[in-house]
N, C-alpha and C. Protein backbone atom coordinates (compact mmCIF):
# COMPACT_ATOMS: atom_id res chain seq x y z
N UNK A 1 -20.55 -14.88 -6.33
CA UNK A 1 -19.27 -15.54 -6.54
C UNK A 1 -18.17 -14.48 -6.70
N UNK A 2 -17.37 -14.27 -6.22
CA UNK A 2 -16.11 -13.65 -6.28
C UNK A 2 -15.12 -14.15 -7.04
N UNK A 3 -14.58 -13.17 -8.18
CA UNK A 3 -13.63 -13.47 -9.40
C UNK A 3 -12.47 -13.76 -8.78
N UNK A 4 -11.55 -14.09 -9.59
CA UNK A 4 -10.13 -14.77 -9.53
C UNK A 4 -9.50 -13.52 -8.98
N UNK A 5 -9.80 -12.48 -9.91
CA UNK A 5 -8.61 -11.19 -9.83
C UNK A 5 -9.07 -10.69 -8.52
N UNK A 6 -10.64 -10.35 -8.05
CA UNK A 6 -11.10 -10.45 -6.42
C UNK A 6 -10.28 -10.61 -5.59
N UNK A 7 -10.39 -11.98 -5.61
CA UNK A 7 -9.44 -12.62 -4.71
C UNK A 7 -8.17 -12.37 -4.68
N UNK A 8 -7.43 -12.37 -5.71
CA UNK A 8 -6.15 -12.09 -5.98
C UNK A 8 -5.68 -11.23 -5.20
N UNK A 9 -6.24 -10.14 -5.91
CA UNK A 9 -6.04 -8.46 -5.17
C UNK A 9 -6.34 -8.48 -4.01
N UNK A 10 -7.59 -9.25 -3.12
CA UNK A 10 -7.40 -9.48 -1.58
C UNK A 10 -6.53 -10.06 -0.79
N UNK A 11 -5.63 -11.01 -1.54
CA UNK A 11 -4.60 -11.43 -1.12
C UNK A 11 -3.62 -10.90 -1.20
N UNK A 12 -3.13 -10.21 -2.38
CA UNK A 12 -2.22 -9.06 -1.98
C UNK A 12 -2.19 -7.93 -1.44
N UNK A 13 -3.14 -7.24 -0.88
CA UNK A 13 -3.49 -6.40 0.19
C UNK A 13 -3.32 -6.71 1.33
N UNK A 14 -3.50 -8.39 2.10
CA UNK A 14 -3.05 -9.02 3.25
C UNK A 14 -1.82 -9.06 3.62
N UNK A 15 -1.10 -9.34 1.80
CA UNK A 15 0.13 -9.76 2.43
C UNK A 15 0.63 -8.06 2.62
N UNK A 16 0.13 -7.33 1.67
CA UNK A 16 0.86 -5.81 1.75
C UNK A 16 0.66 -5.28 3.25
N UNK A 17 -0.19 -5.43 3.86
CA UNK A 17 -0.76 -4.92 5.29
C UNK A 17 0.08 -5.70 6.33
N UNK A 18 0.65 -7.08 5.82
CA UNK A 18 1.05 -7.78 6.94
C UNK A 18 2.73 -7.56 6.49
N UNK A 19 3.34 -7.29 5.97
CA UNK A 19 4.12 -6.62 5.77
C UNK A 19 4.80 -5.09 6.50
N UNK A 20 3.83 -4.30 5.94
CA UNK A 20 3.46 -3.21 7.02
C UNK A 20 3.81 -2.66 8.72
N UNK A 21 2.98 -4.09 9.15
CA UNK A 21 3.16 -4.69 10.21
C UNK A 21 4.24 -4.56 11.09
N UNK A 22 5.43 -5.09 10.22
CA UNK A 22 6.70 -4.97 10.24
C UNK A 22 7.49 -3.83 10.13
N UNK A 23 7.48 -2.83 9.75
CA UNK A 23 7.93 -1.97 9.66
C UNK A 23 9.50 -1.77 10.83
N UNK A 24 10.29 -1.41 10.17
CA UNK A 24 11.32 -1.85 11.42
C UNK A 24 11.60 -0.27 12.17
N UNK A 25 11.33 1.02 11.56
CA UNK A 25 11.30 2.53 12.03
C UNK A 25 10.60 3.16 11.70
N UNK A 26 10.00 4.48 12.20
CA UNK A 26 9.45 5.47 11.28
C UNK A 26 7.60 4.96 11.77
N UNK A 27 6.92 5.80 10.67
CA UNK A 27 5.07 5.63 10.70
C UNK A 27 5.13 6.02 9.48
N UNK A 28 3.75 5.34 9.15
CA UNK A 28 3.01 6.03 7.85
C UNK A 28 1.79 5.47 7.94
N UNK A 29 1.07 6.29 7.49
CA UNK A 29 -0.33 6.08 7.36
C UNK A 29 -0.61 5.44 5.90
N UNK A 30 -1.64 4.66 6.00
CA UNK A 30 -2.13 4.15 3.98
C UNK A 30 -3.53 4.53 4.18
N UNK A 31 -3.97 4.93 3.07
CA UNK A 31 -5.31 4.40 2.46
C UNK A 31 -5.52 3.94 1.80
N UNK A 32 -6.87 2.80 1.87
CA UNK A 32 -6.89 2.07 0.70
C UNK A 32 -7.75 2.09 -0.59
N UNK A 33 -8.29 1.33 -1.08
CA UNK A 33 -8.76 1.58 -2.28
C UNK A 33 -10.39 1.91 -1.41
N UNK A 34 -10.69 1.13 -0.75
CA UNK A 34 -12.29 1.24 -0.19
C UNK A 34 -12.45 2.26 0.53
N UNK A 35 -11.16 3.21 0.84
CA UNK A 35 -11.51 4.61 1.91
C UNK A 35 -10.99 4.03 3.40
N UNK A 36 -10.88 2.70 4.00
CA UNK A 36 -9.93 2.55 4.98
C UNK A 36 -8.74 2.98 4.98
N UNK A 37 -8.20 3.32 6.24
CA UNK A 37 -7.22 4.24 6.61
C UNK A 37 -6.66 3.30 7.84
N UNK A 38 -4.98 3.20 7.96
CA UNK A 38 -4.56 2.42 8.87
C UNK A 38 -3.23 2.95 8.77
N UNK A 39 -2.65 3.40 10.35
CA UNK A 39 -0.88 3.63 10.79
C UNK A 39 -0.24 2.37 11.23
N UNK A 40 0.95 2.27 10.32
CA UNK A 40 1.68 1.14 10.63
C UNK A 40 2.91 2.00 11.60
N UNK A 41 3.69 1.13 11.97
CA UNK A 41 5.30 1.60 12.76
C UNK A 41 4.78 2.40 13.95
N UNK A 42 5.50 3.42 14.61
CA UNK A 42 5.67 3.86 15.98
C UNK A 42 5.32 5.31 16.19
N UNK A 43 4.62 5.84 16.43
CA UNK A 43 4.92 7.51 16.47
C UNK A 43 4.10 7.87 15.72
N UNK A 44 4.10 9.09 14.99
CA UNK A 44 2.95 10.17 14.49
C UNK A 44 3.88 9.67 13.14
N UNK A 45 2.96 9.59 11.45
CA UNK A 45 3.36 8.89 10.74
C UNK A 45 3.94 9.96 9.76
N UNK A 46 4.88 9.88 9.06
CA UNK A 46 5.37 10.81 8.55
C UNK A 46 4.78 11.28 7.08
N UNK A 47 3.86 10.18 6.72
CA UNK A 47 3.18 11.00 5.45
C UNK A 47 1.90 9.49 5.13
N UNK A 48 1.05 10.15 4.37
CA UNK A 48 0.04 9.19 3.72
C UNK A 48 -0.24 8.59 2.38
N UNK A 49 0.62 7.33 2.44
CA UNK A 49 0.26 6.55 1.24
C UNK A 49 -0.95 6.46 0.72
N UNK A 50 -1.37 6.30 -0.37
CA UNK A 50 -2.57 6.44 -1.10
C UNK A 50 -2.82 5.51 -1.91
N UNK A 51 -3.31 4.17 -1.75
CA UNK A 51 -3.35 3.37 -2.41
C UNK A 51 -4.46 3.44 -3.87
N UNK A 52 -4.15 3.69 -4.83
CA UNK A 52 -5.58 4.21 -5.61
C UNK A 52 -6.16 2.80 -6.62
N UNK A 53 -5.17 1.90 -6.39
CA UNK A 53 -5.63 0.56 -7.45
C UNK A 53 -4.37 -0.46 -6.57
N UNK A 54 -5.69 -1.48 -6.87
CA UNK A 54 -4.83 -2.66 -6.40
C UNK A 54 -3.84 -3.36 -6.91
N UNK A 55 -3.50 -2.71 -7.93
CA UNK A 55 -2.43 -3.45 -9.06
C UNK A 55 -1.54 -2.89 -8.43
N UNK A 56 -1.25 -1.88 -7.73
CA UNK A 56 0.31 -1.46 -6.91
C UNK A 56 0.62 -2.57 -5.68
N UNK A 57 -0.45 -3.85 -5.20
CA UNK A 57 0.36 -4.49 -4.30
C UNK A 57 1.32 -5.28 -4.68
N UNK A 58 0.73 -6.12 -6.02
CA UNK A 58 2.24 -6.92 -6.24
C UNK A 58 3.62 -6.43 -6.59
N UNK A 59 3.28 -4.85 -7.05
CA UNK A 59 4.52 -4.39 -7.73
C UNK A 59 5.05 -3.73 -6.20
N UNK A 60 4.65 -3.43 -5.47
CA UNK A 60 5.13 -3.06 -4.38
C UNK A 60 6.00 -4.19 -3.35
N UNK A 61 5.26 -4.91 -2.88
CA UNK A 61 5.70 -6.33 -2.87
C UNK A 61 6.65 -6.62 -3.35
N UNK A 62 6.86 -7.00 -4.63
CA UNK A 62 7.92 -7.69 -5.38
C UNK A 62 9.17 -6.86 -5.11
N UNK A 63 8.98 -5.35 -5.58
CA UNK A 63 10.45 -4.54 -5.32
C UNK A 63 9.82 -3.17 -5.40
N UNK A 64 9.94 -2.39 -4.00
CA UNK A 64 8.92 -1.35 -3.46
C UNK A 64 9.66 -0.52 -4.26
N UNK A 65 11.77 -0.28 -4.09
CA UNK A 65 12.33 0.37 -4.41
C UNK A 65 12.24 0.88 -6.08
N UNK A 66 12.06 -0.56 -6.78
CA UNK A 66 11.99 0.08 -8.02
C UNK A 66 10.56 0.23 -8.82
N UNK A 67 9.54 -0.32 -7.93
CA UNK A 67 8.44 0.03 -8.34
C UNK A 67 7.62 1.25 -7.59
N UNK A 68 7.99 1.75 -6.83
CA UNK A 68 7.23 2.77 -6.12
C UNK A 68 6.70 4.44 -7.31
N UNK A 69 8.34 4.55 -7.89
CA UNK A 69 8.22 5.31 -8.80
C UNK A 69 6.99 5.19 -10.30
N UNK A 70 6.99 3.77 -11.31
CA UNK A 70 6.29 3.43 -11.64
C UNK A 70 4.70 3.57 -11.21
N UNK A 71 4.45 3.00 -9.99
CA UNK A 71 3.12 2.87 -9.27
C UNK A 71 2.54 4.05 -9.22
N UNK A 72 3.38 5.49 -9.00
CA UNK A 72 3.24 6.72 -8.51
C UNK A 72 2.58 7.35 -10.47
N UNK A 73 3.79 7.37 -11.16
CA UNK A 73 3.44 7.81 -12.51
C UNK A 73 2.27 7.16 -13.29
N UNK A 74 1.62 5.78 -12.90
CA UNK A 74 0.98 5.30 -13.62
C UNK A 74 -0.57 5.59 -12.52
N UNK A 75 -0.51 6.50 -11.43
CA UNK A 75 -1.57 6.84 -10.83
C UNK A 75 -2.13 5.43 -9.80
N UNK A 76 -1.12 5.01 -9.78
CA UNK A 76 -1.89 3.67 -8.68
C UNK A 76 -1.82 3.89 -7.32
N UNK A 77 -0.24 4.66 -6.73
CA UNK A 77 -0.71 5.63 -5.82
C UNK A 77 -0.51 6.85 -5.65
N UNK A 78 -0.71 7.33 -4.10
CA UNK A 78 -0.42 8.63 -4.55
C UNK A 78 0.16 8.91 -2.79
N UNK A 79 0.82 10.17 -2.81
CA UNK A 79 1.52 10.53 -1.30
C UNK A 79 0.88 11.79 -0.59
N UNK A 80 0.22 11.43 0.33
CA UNK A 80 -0.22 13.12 1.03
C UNK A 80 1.19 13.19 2.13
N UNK A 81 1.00 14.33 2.32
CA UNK A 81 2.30 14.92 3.61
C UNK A 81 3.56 15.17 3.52
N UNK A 82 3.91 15.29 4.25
CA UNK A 82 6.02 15.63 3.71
C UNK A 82 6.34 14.05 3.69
């Protein structure tokens, strides 16, 4: 049986990926919590998101701008590359 928070967190990873998707310029690469690796946008990606806990999709989601910083200090993710 798969828990609530399971699920949860799989659903916000969908929507975070399908999001992504979208990207309107630019590349970046993510990884995720399981070691998958995926380039969103156009071109060679300019650096690698690091997803290290799934608690950074909703806060990302909700407001990337003011949660990115947060997400970063509290170790949820992390940035390889320029």
């Amino acid at each position: 049986m798969v828990s609530r928070s399971s699920a949860l967190n799989h659903t916000y990873e969908r929507l975070f990926k399908a999001v992504l998707t979208r990207l309107p310029a630019g590349a970046l690469s993510v990884r995720y919590p399981d070691g998958s690796e995926a380039t969103y946008g156009r071109g060679a990606p300019y650096f690698t998101l690091v997803v290290r806990s799934p608690r950074a999709y909703p806060a990302l989601l909700r407001s990337p701008a003011l949660t990115f910083g947060e997400c970063y200090a509290r170790g949820d993710i992390d940035v390889e590359g320029s």
